[in-house]
Protein backbone atom coordinates (compact mmCIF):
# COMPACT_ATOMS: atom_id res chain seq x y z
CA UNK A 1 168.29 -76.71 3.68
CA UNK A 2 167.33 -73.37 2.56
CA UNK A 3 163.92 -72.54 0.34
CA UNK A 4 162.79 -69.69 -0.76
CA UNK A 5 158.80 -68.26 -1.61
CA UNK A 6 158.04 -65.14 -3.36
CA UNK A 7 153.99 -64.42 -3.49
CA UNK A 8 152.57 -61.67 -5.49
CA UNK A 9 149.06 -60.45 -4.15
CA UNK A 10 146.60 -56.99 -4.32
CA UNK A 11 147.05 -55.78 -0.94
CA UNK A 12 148.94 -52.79 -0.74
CA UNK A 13 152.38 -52.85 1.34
CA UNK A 14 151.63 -51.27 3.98
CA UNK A 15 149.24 -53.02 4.62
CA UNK A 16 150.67 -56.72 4.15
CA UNK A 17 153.39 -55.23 6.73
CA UNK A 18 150.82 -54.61 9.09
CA UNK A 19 149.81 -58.16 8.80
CA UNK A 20 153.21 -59.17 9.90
CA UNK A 21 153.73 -56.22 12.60
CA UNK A 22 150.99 -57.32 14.69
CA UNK A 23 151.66 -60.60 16.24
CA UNK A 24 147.77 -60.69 17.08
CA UNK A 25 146.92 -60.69 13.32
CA UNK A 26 149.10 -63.87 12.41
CA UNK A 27 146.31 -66.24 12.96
CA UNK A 28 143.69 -64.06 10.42
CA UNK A 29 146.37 -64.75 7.74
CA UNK A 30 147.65 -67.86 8.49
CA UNK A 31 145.83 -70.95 8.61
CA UNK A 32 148.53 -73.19 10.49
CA UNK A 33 148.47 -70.33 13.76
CA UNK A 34 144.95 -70.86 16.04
CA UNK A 35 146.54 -68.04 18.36
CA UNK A 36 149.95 -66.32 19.50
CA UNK A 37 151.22 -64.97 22.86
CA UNK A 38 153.82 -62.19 22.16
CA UNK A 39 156.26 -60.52 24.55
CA UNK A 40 155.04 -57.38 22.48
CA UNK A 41 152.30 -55.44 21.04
CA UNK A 42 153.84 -54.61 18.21
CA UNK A 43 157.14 -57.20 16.65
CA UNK A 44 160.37 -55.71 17.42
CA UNK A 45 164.20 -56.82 17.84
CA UNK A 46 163.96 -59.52 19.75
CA UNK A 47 160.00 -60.12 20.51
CA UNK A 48 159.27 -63.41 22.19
CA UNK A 49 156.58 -65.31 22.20
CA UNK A 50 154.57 -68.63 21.45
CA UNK A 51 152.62 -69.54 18.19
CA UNK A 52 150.04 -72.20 18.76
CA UNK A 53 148.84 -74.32 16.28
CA UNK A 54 146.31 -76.70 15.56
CA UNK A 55 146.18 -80.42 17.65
CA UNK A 56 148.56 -79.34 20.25
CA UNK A 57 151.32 -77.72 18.08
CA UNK A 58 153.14 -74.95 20.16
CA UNK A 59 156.70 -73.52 18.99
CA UNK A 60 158.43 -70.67 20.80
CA UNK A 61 159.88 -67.82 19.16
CA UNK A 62 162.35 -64.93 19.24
CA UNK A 63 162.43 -61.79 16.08
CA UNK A 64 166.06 -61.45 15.49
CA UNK A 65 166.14 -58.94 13.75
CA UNK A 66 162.89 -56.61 12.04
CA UNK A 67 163.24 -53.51 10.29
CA UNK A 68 159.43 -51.57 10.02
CA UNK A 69 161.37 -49.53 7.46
CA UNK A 70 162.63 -51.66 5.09
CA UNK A 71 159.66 -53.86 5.98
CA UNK A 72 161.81 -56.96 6.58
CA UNK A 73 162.44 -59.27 9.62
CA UNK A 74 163.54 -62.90 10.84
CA UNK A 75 162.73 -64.92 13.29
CA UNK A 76 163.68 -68.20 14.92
CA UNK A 77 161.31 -70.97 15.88
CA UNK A 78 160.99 -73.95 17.58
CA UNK A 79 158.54 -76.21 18.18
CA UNK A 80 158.37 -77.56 22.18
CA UNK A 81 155.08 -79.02 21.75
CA UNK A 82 153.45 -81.69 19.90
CA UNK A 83 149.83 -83.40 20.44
CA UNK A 84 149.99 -80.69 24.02
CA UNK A 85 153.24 -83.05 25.00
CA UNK A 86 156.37 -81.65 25.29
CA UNK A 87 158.99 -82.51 22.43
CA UNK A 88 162.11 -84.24 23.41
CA UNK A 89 165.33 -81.84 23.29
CA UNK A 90 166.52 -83.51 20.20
CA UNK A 91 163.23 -83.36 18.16
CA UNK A 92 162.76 -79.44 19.10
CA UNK A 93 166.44 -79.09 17.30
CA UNK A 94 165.02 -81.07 14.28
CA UNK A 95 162.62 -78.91 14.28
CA UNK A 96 164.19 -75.38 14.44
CA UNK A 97 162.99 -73.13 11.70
CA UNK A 98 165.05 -69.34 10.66
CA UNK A 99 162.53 -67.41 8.79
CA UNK A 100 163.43 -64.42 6.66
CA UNK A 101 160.49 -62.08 5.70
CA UNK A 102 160.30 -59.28 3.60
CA UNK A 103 157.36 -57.36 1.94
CA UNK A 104 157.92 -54.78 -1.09
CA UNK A 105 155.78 -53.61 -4.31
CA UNK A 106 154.85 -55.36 -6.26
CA UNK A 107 155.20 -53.29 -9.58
CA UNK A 108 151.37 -54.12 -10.57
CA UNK A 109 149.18 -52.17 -12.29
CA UNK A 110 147.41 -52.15 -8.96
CA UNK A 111 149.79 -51.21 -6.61
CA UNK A 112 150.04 -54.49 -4.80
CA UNK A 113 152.82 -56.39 -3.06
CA UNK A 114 155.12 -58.99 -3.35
CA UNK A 115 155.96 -60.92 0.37
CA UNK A 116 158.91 -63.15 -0.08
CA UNK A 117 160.14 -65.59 2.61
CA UNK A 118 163.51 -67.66 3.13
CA UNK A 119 163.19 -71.09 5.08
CA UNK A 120 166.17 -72.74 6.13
CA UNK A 121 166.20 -76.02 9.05
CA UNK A 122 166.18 -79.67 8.38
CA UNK A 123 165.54 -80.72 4.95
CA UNK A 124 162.10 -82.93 5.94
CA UNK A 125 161.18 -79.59 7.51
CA UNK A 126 161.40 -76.94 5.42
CA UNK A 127 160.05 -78.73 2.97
CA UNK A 128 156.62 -80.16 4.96
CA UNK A 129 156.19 -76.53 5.87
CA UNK A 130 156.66 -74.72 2.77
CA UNK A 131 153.52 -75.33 0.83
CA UNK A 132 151.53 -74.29 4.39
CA UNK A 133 153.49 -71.26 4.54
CA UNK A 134 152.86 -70.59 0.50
CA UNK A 135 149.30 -70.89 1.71
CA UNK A 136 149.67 -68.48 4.23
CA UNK A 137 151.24 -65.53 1.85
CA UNK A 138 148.98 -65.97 -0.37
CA UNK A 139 146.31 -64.60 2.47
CA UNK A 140 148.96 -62.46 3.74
CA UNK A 141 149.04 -60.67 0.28
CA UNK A 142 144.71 -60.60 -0.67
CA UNK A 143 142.93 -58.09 0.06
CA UNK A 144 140.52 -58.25 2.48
């Protein structure tokens, strides 16, 4: 299934991109992320790493493909760790997520920007995750 969020905010673009460049920022933004180990400082083609989450949650990932340009990127996740157990091989395939981000203007009076993300995986999913993620933009997109 594939579902797609578009979130309009004040923060400039530069500086919603720099929300999403730094791995070690995730977790100021998004409420679902307690911390994040990343392969690198700063995402790239084909960072690695591990977002934790809250009671036990851990899911590996790997940036396919990010343009600091065009201010887009996409990632793969999935999760490996439930309740600090490790998942079963056939529940971390349920559970694969491909995540397509992009920040851009917003065309507001106040120069603000519009982050849009594409969720596709397992029906049950994407859509369980996509109101936490809607959450998440809209933080991702505030001011400070």
């Amino acid at each position: 299934m594939r579902r797609e969020l578009a979130v309009t905010g004040a923060a400039p673009p530069p500086l919603a991109w720099e929300r999403y460049a730094d791995p070690s920022l995730w977790p100021t933004w998004s409420p679902q992320i307690a911390s994040v180990v990343s392969s690198t400082v700063r995402l790239e083609t084909g960072t690695t790493g591990v977002v934790r989450g809250h009671g036990g949650l851990r899911l590996g990932f790997t940036a396919e493909d990010v343009d600091d340009d065009a201010r887009r990127w996409t990632w793969r996740v999935e999760p490996t760790h439930a309740l600090f157990m490790p998942l079963p091989g056939v529940l971390r395939r349920c559970g694969r997520l491909r995540l397509e981000h992009g920040v851009a203007l917003s065309g507001r009076v106040d120069g603000g920007s519009t982050t849009t993300l594409a969720l596709e995986g397992a029906a049950l999913v994407v859509l369980a995750y996509a109101p936490l993620a809607a959450v998440a933009l809209r933080r991702l997109v505030a001011l400070p």
